[in-house]
Protein backbone atom coordinates (compact mmCIF):
# COMPACT_ATOMS: atom_id res chain seq x y z
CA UNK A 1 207.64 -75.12 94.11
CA UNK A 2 206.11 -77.96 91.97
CA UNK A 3 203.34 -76.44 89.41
CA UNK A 4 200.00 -78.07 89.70
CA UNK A 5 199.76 -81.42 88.72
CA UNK A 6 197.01 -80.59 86.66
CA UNK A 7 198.69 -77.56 84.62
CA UNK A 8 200.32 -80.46 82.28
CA UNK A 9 197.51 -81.17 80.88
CA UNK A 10 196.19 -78.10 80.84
CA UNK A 11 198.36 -76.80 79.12
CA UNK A 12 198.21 -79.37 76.46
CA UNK A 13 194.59 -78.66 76.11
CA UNK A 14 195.39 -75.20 75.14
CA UNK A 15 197.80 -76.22 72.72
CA UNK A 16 195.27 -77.84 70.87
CA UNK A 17 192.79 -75.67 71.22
CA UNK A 18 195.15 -72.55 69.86
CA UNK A 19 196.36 -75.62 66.93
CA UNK A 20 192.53 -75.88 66.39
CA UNK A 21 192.05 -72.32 66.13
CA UNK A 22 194.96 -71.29 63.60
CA UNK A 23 193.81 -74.38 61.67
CA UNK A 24 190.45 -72.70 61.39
CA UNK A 25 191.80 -69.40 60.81
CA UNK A 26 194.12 -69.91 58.35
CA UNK A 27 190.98 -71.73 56.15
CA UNK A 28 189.32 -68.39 56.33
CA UNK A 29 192.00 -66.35 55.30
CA UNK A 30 192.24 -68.61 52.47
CA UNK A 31 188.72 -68.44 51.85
CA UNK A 32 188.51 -64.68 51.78
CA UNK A 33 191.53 -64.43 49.29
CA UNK A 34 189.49 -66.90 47.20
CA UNK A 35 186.34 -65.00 47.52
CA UNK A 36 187.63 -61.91 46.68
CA UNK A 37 189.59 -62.80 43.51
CA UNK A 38 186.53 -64.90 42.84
CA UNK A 39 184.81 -61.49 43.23
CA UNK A 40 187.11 -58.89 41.39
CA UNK A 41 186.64 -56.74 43.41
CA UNK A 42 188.42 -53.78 43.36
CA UNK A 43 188.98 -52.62 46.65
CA UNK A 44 190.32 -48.79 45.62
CA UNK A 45 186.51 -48.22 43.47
CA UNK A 46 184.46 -51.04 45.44
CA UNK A 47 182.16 -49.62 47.78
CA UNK A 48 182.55 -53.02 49.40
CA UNK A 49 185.97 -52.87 49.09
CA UNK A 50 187.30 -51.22 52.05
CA UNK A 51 185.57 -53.82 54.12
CA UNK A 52 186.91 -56.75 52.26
CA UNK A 53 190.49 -54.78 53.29
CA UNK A 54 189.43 -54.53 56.90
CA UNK A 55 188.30 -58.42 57.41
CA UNK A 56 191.44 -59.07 55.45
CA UNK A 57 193.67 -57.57 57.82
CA UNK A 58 191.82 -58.34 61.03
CA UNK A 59 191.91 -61.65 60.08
CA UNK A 60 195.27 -61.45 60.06
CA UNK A 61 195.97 -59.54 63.02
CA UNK A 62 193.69 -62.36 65.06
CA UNK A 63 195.83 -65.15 62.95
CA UNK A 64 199.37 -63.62 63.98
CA UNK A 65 197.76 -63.34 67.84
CA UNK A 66 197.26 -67.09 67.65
CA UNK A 67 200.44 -67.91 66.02
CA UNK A 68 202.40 -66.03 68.91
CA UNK A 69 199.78 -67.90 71.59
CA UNK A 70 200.70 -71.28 70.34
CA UNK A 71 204.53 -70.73 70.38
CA UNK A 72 203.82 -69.38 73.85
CA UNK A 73 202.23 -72.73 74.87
CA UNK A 74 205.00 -74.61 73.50
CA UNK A 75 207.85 -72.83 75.26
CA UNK A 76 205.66 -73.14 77.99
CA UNK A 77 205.39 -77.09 77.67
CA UNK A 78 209.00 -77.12 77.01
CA UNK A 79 209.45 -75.28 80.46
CA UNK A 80 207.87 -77.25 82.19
CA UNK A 81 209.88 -80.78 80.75
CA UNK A 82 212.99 -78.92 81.78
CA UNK A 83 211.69 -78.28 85.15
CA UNK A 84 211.68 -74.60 85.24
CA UNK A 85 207.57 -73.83 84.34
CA UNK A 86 206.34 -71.94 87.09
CA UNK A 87 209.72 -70.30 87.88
CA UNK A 88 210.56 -66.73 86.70
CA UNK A 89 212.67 -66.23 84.05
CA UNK A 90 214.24 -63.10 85.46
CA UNK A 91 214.06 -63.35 89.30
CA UNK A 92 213.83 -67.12 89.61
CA UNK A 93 211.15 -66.85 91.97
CA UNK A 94 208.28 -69.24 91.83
CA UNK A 95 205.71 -67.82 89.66
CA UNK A 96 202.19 -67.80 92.06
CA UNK A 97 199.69 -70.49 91.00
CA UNK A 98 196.91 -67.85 90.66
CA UNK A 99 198.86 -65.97 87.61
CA UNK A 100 199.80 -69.13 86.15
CA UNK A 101 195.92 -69.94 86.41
CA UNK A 102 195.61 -66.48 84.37
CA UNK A 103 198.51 -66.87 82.17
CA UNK A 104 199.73 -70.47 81.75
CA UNK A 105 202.55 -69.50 79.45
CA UNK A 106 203.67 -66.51 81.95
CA UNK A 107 207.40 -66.74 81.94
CA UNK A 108 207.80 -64.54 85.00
CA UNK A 109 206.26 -63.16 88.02
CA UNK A 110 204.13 -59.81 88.21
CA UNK A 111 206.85 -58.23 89.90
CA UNK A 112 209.38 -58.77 87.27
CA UNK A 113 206.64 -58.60 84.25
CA UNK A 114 205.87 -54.82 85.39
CA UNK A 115 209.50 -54.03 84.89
CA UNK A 116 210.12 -55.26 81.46
């Protein structure tokens, strides 16, 4: 089975969208650290604190989510210049178009991604 002629591209488009992203992320993170020691705030006594903590660490949590996204498009682009994207990784079936449509880093069927 030969992926979509299209899903080259797409999946380069994602890549830079997800580079975009964790560009733009990773400014905010560094803007909230700057705003809060700007601020000394002390989030223990800080009313205001707590939620400084809590954009803090979702920010992270989104910038980590991104991270793993990106290396997921990449070993997904690398797939596909070794020939293997669209194949499963564990029963070397072709991986159907509509889950790749889904998931375009998917590295295996449904089948085999229920069991793992």
């Amino acid at each position: 089975m030969t992926p979509e002629p299209d899903a080259y591209e797409s999946l380069r488009r994602l890549r830079d969208q997800a580079e975009a992203q964790l560009a733009a992320l990773e400014a905010d993170l560094r803007g909230l650290f700057e705003a809060s020691r700007s601020s000394n705030a002390d989030d223990e006594h800080d009313p205001e604190g707590a939620t400084i903590a809590f954009e803090r660490a979702q920010l992270t949590a989104v910038l980590e989510a991104t991270r793993r996204q990106l290396t997921e498009l990449d070993s997904a682009l690398a797939r596909w210049v070794e020939g293997t994207y669209g194949i499963c990784e564990d029963c070397g079936r072709p991986i159907p178009p509509e889950r790749l449509a889904a998931r375009p880093s998917a590295r295996t069927c449904v089948g085999c991604a229920g069991r793992r």
